[in-house]
N, C-alpha and C. Protein backbone atom coordinates (compact mmCIF):
# COMPACT_ATOMS: atom_id res chain seq x y z
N UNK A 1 191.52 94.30 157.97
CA UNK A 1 190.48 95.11 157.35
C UNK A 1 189.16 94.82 158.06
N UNK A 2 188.25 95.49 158.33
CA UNK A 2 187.41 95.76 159.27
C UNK A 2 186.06 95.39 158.55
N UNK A 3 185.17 94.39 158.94
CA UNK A 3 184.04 94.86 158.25
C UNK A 3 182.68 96.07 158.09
N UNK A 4 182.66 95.43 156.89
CA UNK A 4 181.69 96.88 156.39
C UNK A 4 180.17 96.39 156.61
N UNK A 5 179.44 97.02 156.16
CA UNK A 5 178.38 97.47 156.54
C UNK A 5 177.34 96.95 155.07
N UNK A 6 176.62 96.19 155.05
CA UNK A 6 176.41 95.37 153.57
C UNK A 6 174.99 96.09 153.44
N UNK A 7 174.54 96.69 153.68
CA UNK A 7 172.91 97.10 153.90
C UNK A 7 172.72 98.67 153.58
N UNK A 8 171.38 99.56 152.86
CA UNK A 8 171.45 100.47 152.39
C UNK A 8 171.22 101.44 154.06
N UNK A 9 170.85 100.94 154.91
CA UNK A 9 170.86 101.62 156.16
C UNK A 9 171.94 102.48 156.69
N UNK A 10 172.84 102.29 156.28
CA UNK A 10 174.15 102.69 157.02
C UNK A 10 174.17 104.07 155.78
N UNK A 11 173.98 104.15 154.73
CA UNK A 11 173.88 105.38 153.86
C UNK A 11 172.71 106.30 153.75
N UNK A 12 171.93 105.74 153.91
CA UNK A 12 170.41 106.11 153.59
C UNK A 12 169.69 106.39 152.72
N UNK A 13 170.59 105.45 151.62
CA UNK A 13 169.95 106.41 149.95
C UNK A 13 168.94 105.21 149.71
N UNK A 14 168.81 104.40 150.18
CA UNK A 14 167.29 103.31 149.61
C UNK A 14 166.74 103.09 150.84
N UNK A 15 165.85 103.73 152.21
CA UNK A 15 165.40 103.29 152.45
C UNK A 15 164.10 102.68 152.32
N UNK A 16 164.12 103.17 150.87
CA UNK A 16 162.38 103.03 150.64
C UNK A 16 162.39 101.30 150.09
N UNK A 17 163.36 100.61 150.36
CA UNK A 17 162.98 99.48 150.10
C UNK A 17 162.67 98.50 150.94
N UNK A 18 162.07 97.40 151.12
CA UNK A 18 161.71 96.46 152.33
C UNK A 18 162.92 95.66 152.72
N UNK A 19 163.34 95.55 153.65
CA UNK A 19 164.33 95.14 154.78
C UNK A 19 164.93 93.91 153.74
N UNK A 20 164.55 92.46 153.10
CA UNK A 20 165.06 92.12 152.52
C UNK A 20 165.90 92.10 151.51
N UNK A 21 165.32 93.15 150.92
CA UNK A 21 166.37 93.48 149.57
C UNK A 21 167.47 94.83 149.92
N UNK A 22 167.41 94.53 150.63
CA UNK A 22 168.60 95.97 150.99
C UNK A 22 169.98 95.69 150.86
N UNK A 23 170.49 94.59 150.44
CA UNK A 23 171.63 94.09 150.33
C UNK A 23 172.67 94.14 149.42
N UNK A 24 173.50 94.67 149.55
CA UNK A 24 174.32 95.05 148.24
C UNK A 24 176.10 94.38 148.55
N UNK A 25 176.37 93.97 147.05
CA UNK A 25 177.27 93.61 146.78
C UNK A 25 177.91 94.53 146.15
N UNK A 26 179.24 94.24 146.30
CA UNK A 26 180.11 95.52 145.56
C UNK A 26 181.04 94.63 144.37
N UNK A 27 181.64 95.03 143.63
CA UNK A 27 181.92 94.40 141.85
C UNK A 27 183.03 93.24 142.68
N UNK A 28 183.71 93.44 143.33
CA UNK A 28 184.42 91.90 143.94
C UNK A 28 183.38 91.14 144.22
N UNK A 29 182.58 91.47 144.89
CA UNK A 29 181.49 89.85 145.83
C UNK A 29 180.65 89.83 144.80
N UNK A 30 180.47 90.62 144.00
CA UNK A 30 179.42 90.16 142.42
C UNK A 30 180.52 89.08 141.87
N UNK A 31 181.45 89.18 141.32
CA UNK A 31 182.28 88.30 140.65
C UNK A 31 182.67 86.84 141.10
N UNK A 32 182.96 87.16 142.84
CA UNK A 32 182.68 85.77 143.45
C UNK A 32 181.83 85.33 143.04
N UNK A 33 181.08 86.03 143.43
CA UNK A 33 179.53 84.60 143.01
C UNK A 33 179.24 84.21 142.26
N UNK A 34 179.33 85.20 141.40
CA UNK A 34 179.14 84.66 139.84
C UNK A 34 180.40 83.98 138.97
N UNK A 35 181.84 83.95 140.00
CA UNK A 35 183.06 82.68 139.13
C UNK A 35 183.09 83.64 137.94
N UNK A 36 183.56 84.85 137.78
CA UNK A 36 184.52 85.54 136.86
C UNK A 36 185.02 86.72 137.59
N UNK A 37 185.74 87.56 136.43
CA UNK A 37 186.44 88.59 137.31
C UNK A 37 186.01 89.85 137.41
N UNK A 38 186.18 91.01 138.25
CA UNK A 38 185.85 92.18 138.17
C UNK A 38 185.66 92.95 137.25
N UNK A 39 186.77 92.77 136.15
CA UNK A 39 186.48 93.79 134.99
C UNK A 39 185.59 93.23 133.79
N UNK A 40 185.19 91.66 134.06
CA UNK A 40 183.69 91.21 133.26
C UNK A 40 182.71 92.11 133.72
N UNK A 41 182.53 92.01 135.72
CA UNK A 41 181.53 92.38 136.05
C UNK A 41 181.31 93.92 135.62
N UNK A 42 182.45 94.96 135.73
CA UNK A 42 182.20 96.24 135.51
C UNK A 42 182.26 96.21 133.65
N UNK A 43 182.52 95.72 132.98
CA UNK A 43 182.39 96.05 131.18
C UNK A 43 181.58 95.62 130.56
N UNK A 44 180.96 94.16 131.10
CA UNK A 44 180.29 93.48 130.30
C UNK A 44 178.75 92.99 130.86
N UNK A 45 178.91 93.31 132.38
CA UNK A 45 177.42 93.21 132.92
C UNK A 45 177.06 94.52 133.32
N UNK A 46 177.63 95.71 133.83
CA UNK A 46 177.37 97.24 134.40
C UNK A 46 177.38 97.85 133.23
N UNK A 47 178.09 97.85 132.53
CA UNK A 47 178.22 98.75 131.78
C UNK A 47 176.73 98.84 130.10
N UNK A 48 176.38 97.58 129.92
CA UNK A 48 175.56 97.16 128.79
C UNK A 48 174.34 96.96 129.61
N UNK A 49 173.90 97.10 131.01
CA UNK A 49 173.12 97.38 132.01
C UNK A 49 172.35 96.06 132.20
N UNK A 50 172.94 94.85 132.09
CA UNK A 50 172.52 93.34 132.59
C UNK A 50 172.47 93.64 134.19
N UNK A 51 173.51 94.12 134.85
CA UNK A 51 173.13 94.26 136.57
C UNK A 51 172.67 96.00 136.59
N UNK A 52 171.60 95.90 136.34
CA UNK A 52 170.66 97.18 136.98
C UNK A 52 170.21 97.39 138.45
N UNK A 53 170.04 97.94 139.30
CA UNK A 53 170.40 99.45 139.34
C UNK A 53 171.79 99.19 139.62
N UNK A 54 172.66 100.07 139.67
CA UNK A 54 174.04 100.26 140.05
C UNK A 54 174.18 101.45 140.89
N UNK A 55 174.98 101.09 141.98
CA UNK A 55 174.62 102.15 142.80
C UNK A 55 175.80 102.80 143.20
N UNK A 56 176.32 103.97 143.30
CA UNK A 56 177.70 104.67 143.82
C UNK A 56 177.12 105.14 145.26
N UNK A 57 178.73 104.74 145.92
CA UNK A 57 178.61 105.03 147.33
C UNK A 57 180.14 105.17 147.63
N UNK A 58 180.33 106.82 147.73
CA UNK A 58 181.64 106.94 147.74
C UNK A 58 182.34 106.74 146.56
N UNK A 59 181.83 106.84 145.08
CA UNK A 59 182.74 106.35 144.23
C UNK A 59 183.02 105.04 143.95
N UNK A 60 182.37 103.85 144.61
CA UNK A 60 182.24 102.69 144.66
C UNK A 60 180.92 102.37 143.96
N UNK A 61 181.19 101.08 143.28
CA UNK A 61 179.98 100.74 142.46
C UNK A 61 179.32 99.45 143.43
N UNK A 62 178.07 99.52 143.20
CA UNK A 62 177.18 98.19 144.77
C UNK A 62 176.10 97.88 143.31
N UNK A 63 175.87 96.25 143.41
CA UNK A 63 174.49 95.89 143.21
C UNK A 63 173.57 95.21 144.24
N UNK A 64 172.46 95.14 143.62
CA UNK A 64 171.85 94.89 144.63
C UNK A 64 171.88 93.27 144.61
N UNK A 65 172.30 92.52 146.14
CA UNK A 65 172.23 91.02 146.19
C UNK A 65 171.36 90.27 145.63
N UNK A 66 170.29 90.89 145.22
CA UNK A 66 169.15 89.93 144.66
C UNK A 66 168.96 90.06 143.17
N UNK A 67 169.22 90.55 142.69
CA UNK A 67 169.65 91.10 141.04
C UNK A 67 170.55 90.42 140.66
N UNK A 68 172.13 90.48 141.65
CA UNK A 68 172.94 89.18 140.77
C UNK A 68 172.71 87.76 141.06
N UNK A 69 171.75 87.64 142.47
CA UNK A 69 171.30 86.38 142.23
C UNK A 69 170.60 85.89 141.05
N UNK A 70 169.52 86.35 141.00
CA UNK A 70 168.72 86.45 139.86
C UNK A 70 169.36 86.14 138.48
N UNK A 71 170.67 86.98 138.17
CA UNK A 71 171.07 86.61 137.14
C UNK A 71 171.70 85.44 136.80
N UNK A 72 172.51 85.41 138.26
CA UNK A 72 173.20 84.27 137.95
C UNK A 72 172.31 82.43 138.19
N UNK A 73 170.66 82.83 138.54
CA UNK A 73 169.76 81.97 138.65
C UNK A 73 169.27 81.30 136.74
N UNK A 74 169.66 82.70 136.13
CA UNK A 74 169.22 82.60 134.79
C UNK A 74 170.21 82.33 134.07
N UNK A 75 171.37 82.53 134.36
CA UNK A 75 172.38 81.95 133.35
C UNK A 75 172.72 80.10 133.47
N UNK A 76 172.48 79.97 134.94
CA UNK A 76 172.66 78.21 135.57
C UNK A 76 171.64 77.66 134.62
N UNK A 77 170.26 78.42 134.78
CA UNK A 77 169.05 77.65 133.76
C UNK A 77 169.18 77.31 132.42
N UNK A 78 169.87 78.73 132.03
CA UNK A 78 170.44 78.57 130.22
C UNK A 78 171.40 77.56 130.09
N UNK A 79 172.49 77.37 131.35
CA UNK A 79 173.39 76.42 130.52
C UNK A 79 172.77 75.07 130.60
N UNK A 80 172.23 75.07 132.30
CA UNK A 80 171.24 73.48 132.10
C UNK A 80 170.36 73.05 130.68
N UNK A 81 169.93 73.78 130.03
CA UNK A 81 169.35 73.74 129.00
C UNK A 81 169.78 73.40 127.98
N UNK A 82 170.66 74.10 127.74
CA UNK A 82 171.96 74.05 126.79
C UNK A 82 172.52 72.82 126.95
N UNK A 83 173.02 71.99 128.09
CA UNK A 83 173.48 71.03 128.27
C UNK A 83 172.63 69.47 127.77
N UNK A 84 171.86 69.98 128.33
CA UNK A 84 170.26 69.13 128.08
C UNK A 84 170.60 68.95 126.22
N UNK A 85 170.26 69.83 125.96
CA UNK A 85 170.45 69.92 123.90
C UNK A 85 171.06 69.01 123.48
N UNK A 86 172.01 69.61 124.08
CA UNK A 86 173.71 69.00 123.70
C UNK A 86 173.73 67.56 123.82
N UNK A 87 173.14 67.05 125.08
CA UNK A 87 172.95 65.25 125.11
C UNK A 87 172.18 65.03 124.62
N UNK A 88 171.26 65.63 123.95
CA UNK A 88 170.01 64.62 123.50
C UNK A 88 170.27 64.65 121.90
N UNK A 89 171.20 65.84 121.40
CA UNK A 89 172.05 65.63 119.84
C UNK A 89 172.94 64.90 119.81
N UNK A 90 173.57 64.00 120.93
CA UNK A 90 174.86 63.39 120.93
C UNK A 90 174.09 62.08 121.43
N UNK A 91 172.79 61.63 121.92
CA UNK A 91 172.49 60.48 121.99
C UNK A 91 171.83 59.63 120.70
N UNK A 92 171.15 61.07 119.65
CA UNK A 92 170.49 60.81 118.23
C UNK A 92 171.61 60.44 117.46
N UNK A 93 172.90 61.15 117.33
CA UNK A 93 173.66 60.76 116.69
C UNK A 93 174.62 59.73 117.06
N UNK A 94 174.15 59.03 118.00
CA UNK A 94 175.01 57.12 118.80
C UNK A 94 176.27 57.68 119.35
N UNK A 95 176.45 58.98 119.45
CA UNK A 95 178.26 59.24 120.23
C UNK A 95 177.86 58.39 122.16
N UNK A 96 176.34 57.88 122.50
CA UNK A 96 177.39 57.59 123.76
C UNK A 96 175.39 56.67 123.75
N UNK A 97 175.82 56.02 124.87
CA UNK A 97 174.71 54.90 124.96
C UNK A 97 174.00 55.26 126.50
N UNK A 98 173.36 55.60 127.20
CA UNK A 98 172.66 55.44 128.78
C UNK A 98 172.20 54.18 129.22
């Protein structure tokens, strides 16, 4: 299989954006990165519009690379946080000693 072409250049439907963000992932390389599967990414993040814009090309769905970074920058923060909680309720209540 041949590679493709990851950039809105090769279509021409965004060039109005600056050379960095032109990068698009399609619902497989969203899911890589983000460690779940395709039909999370298309039901539960495309569809309830957490990965905005969504873009068809050919009938194919693309986000943009910096959007699911982004998200997946904000979900790492929430669980760090979350995690954080979680030890500092389990050190008040003596379950573990540092």
């Amino acid at each position: 299989m041949g590679e493709r072409c990851m950039s809105f250049d090769s279509c021409g439907c965004c060039s109005h954006l600056p050379p960095g963000k032109r990068d698009l992932l399609s619902v497989a390389e969203v899911a890589q990165l983000l460690n779940v599967s395709p039909s999370y990414v298309v039901h539960r993040l495309m569809r309830t519009y957490v990965l905005r814009p969504i873009l068809r090309v050919h009938g194919r769905r693309y986000v943009l690379r910096v959007t699911a970074e982004a998200y997946l920058r904000k979900r790492r923060r929430l669980a760090r946080r979350a995690l954080r909680e979680l030890a500092c309720i389990q050190q008040k209540a003596g379950a573990y000693k540092c």
